[in-house]
N, C-alpha and C. Protein backbone atom coordinates (compact mmCIF):
# COMPACT_ATOMS: atom_id res chain seq x y z
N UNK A 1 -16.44 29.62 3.21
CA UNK A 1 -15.20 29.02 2.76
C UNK A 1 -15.43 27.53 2.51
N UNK A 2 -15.14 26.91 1.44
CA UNK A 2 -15.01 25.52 0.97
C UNK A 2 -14.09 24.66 2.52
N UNK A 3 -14.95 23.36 1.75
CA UNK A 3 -13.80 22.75 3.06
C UNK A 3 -12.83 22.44 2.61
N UNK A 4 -11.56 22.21 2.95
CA UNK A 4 -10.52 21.85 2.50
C UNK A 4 -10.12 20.41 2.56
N UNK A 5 -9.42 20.31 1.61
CA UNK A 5 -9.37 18.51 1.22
C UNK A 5 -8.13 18.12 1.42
N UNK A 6 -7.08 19.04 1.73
CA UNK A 6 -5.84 18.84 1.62
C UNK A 6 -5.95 18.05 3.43
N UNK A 7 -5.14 16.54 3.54
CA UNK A 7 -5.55 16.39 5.04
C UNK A 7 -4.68 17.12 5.69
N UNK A 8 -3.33 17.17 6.05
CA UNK A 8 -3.12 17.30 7.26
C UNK A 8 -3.51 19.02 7.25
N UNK A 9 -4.57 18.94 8.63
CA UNK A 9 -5.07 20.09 8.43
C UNK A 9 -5.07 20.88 9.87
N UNK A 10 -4.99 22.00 9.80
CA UNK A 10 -5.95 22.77 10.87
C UNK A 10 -6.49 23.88 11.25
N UNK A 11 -7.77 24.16 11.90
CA UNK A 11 -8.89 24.44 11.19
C UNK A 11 -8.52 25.75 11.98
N UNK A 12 -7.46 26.65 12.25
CA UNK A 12 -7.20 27.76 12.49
C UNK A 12 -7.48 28.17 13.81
N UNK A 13 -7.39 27.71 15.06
CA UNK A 13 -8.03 28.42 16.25
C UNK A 13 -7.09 28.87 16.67
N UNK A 14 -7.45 29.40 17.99
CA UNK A 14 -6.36 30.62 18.73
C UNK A 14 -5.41 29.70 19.30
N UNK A 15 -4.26 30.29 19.54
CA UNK A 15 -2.90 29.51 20.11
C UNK A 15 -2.40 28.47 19.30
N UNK A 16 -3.18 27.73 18.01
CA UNK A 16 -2.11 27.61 17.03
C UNK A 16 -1.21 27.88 16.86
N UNK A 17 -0.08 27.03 16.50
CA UNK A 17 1.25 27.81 16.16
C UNK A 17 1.16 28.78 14.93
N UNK A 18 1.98 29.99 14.81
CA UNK A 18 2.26 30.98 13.53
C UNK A 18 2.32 30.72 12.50
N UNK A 19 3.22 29.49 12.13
CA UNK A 19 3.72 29.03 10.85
C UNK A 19 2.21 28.49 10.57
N UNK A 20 1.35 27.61 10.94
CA UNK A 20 0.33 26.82 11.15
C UNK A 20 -0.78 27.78 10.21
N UNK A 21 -0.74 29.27 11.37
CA UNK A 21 -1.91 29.87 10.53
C UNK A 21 -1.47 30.43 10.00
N UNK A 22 -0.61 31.21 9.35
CA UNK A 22 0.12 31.64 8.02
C UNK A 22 -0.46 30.90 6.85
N UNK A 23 0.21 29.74 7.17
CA UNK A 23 -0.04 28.65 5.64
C UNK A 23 -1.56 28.09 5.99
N UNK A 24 -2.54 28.42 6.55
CA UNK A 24 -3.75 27.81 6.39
C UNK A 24 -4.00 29.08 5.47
N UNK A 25 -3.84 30.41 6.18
CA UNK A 25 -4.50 31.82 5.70
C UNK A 25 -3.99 31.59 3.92
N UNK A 26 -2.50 31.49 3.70
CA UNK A 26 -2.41 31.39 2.21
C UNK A 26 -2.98 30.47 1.65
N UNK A 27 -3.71 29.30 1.97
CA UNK A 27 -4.38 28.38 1.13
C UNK A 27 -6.12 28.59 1.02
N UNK A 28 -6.43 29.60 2.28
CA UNK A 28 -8.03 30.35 1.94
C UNK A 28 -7.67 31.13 0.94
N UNK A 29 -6.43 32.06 0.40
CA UNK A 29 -6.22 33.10 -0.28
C UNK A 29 -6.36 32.52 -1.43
N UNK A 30 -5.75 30.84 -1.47
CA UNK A 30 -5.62 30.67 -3.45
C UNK A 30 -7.03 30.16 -3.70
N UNK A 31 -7.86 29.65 -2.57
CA UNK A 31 -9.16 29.06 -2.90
C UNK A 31 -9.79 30.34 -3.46
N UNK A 32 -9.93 31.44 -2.91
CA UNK A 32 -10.53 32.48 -3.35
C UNK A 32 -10.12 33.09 -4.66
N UNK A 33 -9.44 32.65 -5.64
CA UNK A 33 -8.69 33.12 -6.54
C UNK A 33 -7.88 34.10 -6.34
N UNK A 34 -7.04 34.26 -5.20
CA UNK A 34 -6.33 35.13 -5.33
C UNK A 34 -4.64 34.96 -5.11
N UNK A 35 -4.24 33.97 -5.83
CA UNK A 35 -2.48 33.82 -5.94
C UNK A 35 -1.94 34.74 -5.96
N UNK A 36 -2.02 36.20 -6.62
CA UNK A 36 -1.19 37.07 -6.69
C UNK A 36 -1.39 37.86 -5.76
N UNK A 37 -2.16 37.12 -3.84
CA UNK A 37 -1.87 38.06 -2.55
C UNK A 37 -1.01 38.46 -2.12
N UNK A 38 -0.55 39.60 -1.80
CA UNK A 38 0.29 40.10 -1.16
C UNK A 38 0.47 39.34 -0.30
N UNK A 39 2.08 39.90 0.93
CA UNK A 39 2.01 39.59 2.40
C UNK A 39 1.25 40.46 3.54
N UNK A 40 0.91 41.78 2.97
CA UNK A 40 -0.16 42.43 3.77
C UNK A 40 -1.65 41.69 3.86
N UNK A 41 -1.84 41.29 2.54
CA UNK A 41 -3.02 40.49 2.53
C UNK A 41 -3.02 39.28 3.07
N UNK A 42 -2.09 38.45 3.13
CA UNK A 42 -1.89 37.47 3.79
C UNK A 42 -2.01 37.70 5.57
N UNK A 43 -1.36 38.49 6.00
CA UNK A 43 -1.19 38.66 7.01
C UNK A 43 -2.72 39.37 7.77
N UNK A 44 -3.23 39.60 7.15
CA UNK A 44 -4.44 40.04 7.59
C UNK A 44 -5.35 38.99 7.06
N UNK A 45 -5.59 37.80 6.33
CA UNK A 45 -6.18 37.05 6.27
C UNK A 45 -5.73 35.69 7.92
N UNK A 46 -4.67 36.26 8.12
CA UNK A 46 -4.54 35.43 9.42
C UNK A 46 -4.47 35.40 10.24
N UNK A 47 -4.73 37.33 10.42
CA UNK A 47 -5.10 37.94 11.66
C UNK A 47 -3.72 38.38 12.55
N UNK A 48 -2.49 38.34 12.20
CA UNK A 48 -1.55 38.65 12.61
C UNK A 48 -0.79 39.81 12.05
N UNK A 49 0.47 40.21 12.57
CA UNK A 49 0.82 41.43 11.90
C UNK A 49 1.32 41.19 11.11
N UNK A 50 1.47 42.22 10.14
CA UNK A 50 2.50 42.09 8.62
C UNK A 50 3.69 41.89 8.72
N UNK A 51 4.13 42.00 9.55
CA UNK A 51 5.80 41.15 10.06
C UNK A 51 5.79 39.63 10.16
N UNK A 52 4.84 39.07 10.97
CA UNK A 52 4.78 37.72 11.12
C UNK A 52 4.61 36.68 10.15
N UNK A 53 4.63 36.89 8.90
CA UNK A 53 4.75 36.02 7.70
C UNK A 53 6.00 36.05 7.24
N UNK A 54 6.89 37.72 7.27
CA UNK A 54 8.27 37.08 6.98
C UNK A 54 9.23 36.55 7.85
N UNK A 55 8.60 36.95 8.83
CA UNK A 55 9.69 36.01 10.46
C UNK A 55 9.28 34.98 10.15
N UNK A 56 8.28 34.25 9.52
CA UNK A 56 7.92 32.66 9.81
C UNK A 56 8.21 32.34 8.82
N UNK A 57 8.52 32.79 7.21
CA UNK A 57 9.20 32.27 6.51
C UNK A 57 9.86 32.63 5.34
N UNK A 58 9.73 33.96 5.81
CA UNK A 58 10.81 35.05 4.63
C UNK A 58 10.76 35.59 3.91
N UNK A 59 9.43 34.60 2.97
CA UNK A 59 9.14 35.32 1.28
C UNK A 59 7.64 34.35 1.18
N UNK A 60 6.83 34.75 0.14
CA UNK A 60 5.97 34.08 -0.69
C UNK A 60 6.31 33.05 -1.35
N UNK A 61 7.68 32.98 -1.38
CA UNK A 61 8.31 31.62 -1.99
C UNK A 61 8.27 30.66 -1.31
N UNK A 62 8.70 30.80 -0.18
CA UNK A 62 9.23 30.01 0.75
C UNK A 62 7.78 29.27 1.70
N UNK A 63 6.68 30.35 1.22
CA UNK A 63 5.35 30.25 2.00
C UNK A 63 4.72 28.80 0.89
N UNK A 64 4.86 29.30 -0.56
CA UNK A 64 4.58 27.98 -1.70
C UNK A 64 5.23 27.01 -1.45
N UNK A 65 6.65 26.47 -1.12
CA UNK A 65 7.35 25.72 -0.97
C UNK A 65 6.53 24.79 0.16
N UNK A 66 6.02 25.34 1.43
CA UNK A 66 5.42 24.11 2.29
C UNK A 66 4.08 24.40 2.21
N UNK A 67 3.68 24.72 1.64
CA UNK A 67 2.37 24.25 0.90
C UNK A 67 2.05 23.12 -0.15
N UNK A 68 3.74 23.04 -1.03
CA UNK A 68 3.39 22.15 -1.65
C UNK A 68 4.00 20.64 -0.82
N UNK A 69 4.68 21.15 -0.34
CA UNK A 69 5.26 20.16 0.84
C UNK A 69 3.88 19.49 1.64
N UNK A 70 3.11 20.35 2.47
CA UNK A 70 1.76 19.76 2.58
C UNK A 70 0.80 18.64 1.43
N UNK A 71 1.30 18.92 0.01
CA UNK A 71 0.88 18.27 -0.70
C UNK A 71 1.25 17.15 -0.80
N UNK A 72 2.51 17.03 -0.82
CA UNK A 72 3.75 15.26 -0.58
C UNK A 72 3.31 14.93 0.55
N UNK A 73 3.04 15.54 1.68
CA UNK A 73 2.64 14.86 3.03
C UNK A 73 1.23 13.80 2.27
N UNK A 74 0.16 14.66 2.01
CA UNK A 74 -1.04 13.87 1.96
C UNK A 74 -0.63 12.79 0.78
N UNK A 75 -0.09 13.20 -0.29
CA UNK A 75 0.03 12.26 -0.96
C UNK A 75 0.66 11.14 -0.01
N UNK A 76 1.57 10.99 0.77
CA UNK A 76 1.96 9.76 1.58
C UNK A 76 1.40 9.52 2.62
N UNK A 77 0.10 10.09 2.65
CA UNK A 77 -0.49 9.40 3.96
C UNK A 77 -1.61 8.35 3.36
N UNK A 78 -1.88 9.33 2.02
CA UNK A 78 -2.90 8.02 1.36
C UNK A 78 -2.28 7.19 0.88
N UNK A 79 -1.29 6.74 0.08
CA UNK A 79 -0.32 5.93 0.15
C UNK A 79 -0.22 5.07 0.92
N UNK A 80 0.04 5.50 1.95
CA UNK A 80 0.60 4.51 3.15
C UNK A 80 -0.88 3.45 3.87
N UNK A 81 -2.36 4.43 3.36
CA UNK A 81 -3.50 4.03 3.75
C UNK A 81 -3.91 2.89 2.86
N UNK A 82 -3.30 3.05 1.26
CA UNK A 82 -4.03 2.35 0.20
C UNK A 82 -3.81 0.63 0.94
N UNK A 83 -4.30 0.09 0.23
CA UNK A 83 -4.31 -1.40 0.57
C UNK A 83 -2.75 -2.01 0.42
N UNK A 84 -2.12 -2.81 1.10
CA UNK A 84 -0.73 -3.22 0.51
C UNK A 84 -0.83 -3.62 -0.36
N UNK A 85 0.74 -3.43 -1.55
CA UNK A 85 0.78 -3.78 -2.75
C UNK A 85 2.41 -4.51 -2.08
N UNK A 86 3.12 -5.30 -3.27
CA UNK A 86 4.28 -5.95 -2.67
C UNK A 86 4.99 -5.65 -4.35
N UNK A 87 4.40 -5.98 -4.91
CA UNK A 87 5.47 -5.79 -6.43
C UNK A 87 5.54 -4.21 -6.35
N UNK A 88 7.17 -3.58 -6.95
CA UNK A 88 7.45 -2.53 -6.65
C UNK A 88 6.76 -1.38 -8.32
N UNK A 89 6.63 -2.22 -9.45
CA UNK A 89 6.10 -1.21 -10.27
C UNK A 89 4.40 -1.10 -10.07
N UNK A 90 3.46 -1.98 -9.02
CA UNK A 90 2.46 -1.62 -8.93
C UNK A 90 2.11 -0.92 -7.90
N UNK A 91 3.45 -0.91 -7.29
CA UNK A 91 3.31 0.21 -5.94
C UNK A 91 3.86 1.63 -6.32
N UNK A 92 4.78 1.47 -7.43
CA UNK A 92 4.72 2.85 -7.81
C UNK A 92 3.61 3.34 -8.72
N UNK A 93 2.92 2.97 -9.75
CA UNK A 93 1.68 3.07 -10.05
C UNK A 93 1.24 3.70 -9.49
N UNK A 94 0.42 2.90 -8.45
CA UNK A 94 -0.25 3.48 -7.03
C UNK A 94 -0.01 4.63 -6.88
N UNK A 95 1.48 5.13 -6.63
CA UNK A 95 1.44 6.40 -5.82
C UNK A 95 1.92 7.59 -7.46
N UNK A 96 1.92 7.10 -7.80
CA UNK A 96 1.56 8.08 -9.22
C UNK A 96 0.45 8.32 -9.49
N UNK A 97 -0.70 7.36 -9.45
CA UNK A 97 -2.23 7.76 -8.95
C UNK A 97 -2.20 8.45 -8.45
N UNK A 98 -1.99 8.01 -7.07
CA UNK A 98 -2.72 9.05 -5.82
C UNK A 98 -2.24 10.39 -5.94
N UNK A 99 -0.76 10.73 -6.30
CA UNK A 99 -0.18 12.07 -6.23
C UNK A 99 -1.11 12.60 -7.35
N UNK A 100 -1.15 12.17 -8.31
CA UNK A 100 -1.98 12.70 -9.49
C UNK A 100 -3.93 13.52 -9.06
N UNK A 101 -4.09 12.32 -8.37
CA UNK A 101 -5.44 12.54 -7.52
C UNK A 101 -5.40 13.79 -6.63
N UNK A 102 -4.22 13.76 -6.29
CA UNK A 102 -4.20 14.94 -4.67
C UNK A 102 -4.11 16.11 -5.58
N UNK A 103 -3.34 16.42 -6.73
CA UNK A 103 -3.45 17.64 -7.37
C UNK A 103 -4.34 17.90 -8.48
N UNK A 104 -5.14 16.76 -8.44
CA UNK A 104 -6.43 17.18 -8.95
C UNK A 104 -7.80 17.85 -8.53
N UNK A 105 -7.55 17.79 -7.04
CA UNK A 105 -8.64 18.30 -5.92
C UNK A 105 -8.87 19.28 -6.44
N UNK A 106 -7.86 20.01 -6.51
CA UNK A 106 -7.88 21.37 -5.99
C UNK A 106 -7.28 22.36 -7.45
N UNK A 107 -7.39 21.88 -8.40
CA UNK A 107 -6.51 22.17 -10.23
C UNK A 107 -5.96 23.41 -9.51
N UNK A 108 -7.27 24.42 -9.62
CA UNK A 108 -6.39 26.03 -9.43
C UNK A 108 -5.15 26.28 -8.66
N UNK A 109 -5.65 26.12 -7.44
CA UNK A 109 -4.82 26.05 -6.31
C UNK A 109 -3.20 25.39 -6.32
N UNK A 110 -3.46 24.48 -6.30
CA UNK A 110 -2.50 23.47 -7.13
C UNK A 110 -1.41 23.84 -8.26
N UNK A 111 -2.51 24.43 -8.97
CA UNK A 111 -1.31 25.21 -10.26
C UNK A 111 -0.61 26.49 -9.51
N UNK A 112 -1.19 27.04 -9.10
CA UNK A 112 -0.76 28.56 -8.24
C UNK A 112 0.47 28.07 -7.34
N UNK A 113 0.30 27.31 -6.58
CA UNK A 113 1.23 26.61 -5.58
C UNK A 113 2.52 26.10 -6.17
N UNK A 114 2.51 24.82 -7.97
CA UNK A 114 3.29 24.33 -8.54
C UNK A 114 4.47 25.88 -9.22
N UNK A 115 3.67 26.78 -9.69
CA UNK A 115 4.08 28.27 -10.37
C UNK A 115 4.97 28.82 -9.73
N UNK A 116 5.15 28.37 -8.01
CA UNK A 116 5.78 29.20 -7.06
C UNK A 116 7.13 28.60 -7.16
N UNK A 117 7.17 26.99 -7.92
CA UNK A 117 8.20 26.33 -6.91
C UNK A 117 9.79 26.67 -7.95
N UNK A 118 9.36 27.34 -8.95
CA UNK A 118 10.95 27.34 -9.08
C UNK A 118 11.65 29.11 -8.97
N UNK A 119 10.91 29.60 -8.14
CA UNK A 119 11.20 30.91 -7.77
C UNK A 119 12.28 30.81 -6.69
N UNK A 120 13.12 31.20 -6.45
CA UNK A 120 14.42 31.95 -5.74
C UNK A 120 14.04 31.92 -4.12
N UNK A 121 14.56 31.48 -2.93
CA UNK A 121 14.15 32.09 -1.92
C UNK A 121 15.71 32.28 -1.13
N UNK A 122 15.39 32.60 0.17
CA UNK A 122 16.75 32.97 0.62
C UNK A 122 17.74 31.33 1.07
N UNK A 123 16.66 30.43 1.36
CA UNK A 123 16.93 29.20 1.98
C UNK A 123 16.13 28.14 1.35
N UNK A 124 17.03 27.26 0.72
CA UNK A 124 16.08 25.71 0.32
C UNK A 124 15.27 25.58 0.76
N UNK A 125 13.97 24.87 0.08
CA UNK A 125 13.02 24.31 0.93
C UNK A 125 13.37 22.97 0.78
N UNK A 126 12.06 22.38 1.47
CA UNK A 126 11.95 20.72 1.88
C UNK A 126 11.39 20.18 0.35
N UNK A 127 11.07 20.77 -0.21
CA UNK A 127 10.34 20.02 -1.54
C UNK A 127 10.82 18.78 -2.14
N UNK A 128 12.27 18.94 -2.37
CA UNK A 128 12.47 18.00 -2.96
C UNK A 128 13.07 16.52 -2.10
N UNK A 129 13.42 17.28 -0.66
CA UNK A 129 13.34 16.03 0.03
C UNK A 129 12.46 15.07 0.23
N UNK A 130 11.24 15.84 0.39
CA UNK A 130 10.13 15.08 0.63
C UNK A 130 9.42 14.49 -0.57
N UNK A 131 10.09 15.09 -1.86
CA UNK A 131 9.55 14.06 -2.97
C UNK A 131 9.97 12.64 -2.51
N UNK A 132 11.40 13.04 -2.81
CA UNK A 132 12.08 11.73 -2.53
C UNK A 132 11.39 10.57 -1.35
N UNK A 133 11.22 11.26 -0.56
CA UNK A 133 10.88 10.43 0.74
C UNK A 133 9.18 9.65 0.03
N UNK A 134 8.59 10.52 -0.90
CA UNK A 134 7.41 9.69 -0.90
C UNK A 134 7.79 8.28 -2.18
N UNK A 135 8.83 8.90 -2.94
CA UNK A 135 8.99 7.78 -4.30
C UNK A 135 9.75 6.71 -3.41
N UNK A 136 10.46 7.03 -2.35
CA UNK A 136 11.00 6.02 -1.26
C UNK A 136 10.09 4.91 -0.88
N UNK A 137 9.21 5.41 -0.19
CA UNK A 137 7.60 4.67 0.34
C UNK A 137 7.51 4.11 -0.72
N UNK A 138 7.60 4.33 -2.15
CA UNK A 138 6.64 3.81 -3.47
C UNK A 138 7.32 2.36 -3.36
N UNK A 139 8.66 2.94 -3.70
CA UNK A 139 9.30 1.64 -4.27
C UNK A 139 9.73 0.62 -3.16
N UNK A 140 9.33 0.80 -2.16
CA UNK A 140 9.34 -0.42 -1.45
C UNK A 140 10.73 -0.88 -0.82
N UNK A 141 10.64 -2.13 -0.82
CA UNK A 141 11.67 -3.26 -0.91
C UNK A 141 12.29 -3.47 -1.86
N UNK A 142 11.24 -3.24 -2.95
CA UNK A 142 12.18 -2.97 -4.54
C UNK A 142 11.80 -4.85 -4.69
N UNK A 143 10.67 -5.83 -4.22
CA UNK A 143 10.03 -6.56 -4.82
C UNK A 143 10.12 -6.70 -6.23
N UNK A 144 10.12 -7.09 -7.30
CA UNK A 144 9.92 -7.89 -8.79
C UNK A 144 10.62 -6.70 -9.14
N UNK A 145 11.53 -6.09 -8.70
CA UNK A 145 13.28 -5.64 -9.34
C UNK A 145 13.81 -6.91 -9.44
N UNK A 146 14.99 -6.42 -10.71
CA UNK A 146 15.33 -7.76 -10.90
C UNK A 146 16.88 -7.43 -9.46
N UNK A 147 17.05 -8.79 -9.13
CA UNK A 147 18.01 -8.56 -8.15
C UNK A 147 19.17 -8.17 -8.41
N UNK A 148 19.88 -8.35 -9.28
CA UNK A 148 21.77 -7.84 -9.76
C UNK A 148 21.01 -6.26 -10.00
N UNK A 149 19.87 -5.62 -9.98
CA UNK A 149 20.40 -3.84 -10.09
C UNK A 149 19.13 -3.42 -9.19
N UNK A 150 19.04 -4.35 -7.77
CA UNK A 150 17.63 -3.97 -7.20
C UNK A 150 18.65 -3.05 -5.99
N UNK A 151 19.70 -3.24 -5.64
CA UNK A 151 20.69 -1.72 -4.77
C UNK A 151 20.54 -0.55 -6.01
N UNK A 152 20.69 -0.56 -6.64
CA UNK A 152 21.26 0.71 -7.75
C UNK A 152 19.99 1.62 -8.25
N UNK A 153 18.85 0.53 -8.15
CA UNK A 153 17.38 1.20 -8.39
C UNK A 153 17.13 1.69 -7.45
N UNK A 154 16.88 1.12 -6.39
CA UNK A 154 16.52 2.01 -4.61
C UNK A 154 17.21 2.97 -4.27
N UNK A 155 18.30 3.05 -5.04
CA UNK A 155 19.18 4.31 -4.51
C UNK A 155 19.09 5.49 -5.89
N UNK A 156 18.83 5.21 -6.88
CA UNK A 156 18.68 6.14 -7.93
C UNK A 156 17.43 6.30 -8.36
N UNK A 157 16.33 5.36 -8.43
CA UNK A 157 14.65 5.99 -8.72
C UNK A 157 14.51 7.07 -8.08
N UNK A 158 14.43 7.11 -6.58
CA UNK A 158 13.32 7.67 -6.04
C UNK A 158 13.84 9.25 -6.61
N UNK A 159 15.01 9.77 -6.51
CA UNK A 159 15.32 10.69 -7.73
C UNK A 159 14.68 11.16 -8.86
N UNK A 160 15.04 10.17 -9.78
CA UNK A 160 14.40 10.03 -11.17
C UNK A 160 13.33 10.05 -11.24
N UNK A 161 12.40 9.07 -10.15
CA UNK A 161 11.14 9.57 -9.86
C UNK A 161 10.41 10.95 -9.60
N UNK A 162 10.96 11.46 -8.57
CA UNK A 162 10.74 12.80 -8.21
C UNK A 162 10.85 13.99 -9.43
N UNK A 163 12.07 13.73 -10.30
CA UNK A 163 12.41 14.63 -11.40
C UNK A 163 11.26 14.43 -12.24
N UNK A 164 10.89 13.20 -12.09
CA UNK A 164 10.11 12.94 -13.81
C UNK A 164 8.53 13.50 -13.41
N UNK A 165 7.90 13.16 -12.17
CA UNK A 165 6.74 13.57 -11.23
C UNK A 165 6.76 15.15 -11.77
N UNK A 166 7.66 15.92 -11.06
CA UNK A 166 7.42 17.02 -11.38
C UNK A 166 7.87 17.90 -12.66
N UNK A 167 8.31 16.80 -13.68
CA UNK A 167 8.72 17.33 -14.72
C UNK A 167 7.02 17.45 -15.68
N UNK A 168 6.29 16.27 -15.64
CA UNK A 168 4.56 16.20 -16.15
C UNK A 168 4.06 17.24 -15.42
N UNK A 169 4.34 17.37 -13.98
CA UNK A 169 3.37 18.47 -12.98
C UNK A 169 3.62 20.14 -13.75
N UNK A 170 4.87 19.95 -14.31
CA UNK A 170 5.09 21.55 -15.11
C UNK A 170 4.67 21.74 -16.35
N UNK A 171 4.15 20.85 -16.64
CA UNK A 171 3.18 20.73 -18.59
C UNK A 171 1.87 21.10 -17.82
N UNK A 172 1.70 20.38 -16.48
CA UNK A 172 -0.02 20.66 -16.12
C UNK A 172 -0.20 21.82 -15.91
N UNK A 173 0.69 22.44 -14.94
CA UNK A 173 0.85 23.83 -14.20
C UNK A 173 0.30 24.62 -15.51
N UNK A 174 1.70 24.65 -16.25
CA UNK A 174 1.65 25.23 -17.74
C UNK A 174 0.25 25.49 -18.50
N UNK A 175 -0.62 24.59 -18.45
CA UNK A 175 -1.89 24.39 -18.95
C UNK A 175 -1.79 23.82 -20.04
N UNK A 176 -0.38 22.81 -20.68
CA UNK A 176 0.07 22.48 -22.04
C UNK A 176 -0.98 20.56 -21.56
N UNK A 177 -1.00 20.07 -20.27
CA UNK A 177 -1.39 19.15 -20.28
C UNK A 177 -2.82 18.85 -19.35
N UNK A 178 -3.74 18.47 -20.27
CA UNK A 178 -5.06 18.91 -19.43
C UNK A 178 -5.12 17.61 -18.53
N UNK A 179 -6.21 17.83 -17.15
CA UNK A 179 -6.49 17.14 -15.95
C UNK A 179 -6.24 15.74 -16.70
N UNK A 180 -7.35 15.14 -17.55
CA UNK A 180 -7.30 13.92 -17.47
C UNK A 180 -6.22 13.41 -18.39
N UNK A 181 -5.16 13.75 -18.49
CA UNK A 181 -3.71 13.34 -19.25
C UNK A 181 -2.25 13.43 -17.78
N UNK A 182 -2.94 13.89 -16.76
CA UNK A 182 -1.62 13.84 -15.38
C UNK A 182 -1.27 12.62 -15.62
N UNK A 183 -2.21 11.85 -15.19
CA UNK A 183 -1.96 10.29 -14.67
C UNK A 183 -1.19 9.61 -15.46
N UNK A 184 -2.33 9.38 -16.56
CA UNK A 184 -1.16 8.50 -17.70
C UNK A 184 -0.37 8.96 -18.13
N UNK A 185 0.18 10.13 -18.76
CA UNK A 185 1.17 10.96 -19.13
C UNK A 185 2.68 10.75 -17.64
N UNK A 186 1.87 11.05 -16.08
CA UNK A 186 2.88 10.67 -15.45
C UNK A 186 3.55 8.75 -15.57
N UNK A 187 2.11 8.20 -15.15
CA UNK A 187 2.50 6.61 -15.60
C UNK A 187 3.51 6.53 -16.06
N UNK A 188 3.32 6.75 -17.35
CA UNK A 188 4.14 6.02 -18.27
C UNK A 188 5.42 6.52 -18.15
N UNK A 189 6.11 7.55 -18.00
CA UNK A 189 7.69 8.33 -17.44
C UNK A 189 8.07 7.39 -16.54
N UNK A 190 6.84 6.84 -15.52
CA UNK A 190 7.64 6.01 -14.47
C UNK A 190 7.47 4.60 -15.14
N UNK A 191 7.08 4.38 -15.71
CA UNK A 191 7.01 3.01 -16.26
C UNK A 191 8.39 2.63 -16.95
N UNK A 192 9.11 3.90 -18.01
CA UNK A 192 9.83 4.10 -18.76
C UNK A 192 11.30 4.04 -17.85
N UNK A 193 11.19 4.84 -16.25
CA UNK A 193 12.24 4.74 -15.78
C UNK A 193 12.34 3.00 -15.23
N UNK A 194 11.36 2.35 -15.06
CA UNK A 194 11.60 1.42 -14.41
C UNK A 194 12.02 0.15 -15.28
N UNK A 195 11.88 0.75 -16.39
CA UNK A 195 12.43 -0.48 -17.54
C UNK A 195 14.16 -0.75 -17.65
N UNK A 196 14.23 -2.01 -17.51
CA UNK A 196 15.89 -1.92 -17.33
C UNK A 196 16.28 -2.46 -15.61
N UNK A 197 15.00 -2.17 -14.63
CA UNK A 197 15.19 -2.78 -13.33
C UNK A 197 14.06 -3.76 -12.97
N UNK A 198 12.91 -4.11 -13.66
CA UNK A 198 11.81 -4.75 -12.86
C UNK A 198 12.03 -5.66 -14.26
N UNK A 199 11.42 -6.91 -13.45
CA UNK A 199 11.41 -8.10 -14.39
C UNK A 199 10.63 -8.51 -15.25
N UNK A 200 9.30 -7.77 -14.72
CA UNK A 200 8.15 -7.70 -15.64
C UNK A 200 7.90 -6.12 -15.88
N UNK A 201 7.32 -5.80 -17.03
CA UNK A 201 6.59 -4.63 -17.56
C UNK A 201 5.20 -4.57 -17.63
């Protein structure tokens, strides 16, 4: 098995929590090319019974949903690692990079995971909270916003952000936008939202 790049990780031992090895077992499943695993297959890739994947989270939907949630995590841990930035459109930059970077690790996987997220489950996931929470981190203090609309930006980007993030991530998924077009293709959406609040471009 490849090592895995995604950080917050763990490396599957006994007395792990359920949820824990569930979602490690489905992310050996997409490395191996196999997205379209069952929950029998799942559940036997994690050594537990075929019940214990839908007690821990209901559906295959719901199993993609914090997987990609694992993905917003790492994206904000490297984030939070990169060097400080203080102006708020080079800190969103930044984390339009890095998110761009984190789902480049892994293309396949990644696409398999993005494919899941607008499927039906019984209960919301965290996805889109935790977008938010990372375009939050981005924008800062809201630094070289201009000040008369630097409340109205902090409270409406990280939104717009999140929408526009995963609006490019569904051209990639799609296969309409190849690897080296994420970045700049995302860039510039956020560049575009931020025009109208930052003082410089």
């Amino acid at each position: 098995m490849a090592n895995r790049k995604i950080e917050p990780s763990s490396p599957g031992v006994r007395g792990e929590p359920l949820r824990q090895q569930v979602i490690d077992a489905a992310e050996r499943l997409l490395r191996d090319g196999k997205a379209d695993f069952s929950m029998r297959d799942l559940a036997a890739e994690a050594g537990v019974s075929f019940a214990t994947p839908f007690n821990q989270f209901g559906s295959k939907a719901a199993i993609m949903q914090t997987l990609s949630t694992r993905r917003i995590d790492t994206m904000e841990i490297r984030f939070a690692a990169a060097p400080p930035l203080t102006d708020t459109v080079e800190r969103v930059l930044l984390a339009i990079d890095t998110a761009a970077a984190v789902m480049l690790e892994e293309p396949e996987v990644n696409r398999a995971v993005m494919g899941w997220l607008g499927a039906a489950t019984s209960s919301p996931g965290q996805v889109w909270r935790r977008s938010m929470a990372l375009w939050t981190l981005a924008l800062g203090a809201g630094d070289g916003l201009i000040a008369a609309r630097r409340d109205r930006a902090l409270r409406c980007l990280p939104g717009q952000l999140a929408f526009a993030f995963r609006g490019v991530l569904s051209f990639w998924t799609a296969g309409e936008l190849p690897d080296d077009a994420l970045a700049p293709n995302a860039r510039e959406l956020a560049s575009t939202l931020l025009l109208g609040f930052a003082e410089r471009q």
